[in-house]
C-alpha atoms as a PDB file:
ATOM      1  CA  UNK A   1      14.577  -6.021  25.323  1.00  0.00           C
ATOM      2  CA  UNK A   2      12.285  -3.053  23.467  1.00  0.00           C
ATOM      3  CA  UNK A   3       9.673  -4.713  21.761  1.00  0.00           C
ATOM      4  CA  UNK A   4       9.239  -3.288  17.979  1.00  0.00           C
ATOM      5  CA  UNK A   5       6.959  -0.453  16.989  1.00  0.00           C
ATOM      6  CA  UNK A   6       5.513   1.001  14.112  1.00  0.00           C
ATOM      7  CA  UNK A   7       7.575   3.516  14.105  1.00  0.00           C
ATOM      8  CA  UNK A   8      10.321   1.295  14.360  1.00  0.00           C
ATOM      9  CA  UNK A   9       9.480  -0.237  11.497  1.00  0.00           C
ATOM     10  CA  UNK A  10       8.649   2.160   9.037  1.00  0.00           C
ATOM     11  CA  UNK A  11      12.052   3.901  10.129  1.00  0.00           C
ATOM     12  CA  UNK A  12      13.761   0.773   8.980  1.00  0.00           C
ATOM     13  CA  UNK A  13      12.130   0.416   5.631  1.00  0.00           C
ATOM     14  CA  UNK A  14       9.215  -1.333   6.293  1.00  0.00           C
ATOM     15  CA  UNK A  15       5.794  -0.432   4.261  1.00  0.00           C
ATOM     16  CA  UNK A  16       2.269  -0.176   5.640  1.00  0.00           C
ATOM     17  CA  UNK A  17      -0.048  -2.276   3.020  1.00  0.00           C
ATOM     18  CA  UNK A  18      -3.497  -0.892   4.434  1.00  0.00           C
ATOM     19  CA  UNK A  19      -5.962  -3.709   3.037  1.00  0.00           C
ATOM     20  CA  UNK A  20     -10.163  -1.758   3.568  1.00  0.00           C
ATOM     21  CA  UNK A  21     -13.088  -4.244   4.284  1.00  0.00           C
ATOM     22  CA  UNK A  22     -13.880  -3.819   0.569  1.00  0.00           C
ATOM     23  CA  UNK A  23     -11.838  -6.514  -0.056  1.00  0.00           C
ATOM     24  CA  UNK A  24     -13.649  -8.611   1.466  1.00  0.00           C
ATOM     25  CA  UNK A  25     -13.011  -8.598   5.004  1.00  0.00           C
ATOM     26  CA  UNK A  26     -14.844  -8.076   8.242  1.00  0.00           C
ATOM     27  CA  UNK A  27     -12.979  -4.893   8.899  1.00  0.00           C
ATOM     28  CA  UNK A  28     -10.145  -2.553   7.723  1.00  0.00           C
ATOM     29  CA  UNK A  29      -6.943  -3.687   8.439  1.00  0.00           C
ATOM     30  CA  UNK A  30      -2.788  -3.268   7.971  1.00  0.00           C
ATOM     31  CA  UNK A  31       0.513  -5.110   8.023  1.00  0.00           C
ATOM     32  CA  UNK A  32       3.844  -4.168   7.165  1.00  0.00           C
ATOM     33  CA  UNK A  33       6.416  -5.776   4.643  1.00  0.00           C
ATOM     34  CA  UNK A  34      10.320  -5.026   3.941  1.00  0.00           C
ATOM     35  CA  UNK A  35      10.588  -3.011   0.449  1.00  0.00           C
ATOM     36  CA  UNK A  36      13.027  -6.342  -0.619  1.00  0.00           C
ATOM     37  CA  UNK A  37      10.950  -8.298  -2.679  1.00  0.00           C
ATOM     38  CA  UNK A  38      12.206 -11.965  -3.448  1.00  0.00           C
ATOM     39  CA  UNK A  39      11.065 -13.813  -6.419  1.00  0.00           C
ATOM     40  CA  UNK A  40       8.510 -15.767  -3.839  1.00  0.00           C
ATOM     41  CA  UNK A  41       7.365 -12.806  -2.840  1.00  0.00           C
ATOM     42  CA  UNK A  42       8.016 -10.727   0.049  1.00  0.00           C
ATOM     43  CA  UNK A  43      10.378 -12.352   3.025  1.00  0.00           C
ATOM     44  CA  UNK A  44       9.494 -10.626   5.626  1.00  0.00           C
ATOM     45  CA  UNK A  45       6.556 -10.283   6.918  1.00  0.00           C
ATOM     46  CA  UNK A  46       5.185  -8.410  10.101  1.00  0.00           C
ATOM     47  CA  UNK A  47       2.319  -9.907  12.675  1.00  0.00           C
ATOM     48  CA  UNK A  48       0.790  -7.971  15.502  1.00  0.00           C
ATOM     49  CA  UNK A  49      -2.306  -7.670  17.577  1.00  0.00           C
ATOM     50  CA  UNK A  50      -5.419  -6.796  14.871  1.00  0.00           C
ATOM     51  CA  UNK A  51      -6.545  -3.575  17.005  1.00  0.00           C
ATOM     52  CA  UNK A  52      -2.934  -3.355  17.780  1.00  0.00           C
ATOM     53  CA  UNK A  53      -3.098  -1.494  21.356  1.00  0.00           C
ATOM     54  CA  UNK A  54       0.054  -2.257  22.410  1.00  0.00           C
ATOM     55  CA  UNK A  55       1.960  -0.971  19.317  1.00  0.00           C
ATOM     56  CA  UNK A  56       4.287  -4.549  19.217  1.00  0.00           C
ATOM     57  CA  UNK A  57       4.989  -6.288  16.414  1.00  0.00           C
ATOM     58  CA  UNK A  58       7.093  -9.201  15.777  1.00  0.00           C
ATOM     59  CA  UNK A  59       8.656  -9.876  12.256  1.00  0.00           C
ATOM     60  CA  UNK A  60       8.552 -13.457  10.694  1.00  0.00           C
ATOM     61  CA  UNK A  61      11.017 -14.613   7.444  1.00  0.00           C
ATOM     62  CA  UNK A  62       7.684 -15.751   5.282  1.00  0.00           C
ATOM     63  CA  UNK A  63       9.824 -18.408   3.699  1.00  0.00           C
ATOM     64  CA  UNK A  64      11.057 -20.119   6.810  1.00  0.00           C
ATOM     65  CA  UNK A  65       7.361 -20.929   8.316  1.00  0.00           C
ATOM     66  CA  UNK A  66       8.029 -19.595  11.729  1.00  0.00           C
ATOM     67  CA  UNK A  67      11.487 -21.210  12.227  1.00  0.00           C
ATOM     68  CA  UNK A  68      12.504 -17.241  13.008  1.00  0.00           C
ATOM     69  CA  UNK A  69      10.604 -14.714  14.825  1.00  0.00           C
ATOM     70  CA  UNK A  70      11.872 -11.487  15.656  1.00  0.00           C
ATOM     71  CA  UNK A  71      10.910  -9.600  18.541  1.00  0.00           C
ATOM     72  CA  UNK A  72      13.432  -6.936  19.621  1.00  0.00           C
ATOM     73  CA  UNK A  73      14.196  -4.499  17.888  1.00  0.00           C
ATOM     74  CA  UNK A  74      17.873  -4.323  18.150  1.00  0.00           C
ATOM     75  CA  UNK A  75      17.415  -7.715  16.102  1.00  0.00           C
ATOM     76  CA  UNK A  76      15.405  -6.096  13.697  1.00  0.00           C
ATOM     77  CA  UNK A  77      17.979  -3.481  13.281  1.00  0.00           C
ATOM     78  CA  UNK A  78      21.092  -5.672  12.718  1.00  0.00           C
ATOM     79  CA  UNK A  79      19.070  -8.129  10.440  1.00  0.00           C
ATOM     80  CA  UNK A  80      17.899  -4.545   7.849  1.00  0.00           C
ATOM     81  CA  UNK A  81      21.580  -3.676   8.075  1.00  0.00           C
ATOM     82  CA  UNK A  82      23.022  -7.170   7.124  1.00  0.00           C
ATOM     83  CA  UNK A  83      20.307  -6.990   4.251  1.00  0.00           C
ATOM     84  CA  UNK A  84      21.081  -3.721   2.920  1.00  0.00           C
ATOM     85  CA  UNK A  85      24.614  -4.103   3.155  1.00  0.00           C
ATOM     86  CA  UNK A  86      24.580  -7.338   0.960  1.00  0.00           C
ATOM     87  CA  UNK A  87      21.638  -7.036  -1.484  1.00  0.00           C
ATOM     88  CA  UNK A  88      22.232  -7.243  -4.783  1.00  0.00           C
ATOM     89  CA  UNK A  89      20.599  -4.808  -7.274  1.00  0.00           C
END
């Protein structure tokens, strides 16, 4: 099983939202979403250490409230291809 990267992601379509301690927060930070963007919002959602050493994210479906949790990235790959394949513009 290879655990999912950064680079993973962002080769799959994901975006980087960096968010600075401006905003109110102890500290920069960043996560990644899928460029799809439902009328709730955006469904998927990435999670990962908050320094991140290890470079491994898993990817949750925001609507499902961690019913799914994605942590390979073959996964990853089929689920982005079964997305793009159906979405409707």
């Amino acid at each position: 099983m290879k655990k999912i990267t950064a680079a993973d992601l962002l080769r799959l379509d994901f975006e980087q939202v960096d968010v600075p301690k401006e905003e109110g927060y102890e500290e920069d930070f960043f996560y990644f979403v899928f460029k799809l963007k439902s009328k709730y919002g955006y469904p998927l959602l990435i999670t990962g250490d908050d320094d991140n050493e290890k470079d491994s994210y898993s990817v949750e479906i925001n609507e499902l409230e961690d019913a799914i949790i994605i942590k390979n990235v073959a996964d990853l790959e089929a689920l982005v291809d079964i997305i793009k394949r159906n979405i409707t513009k």
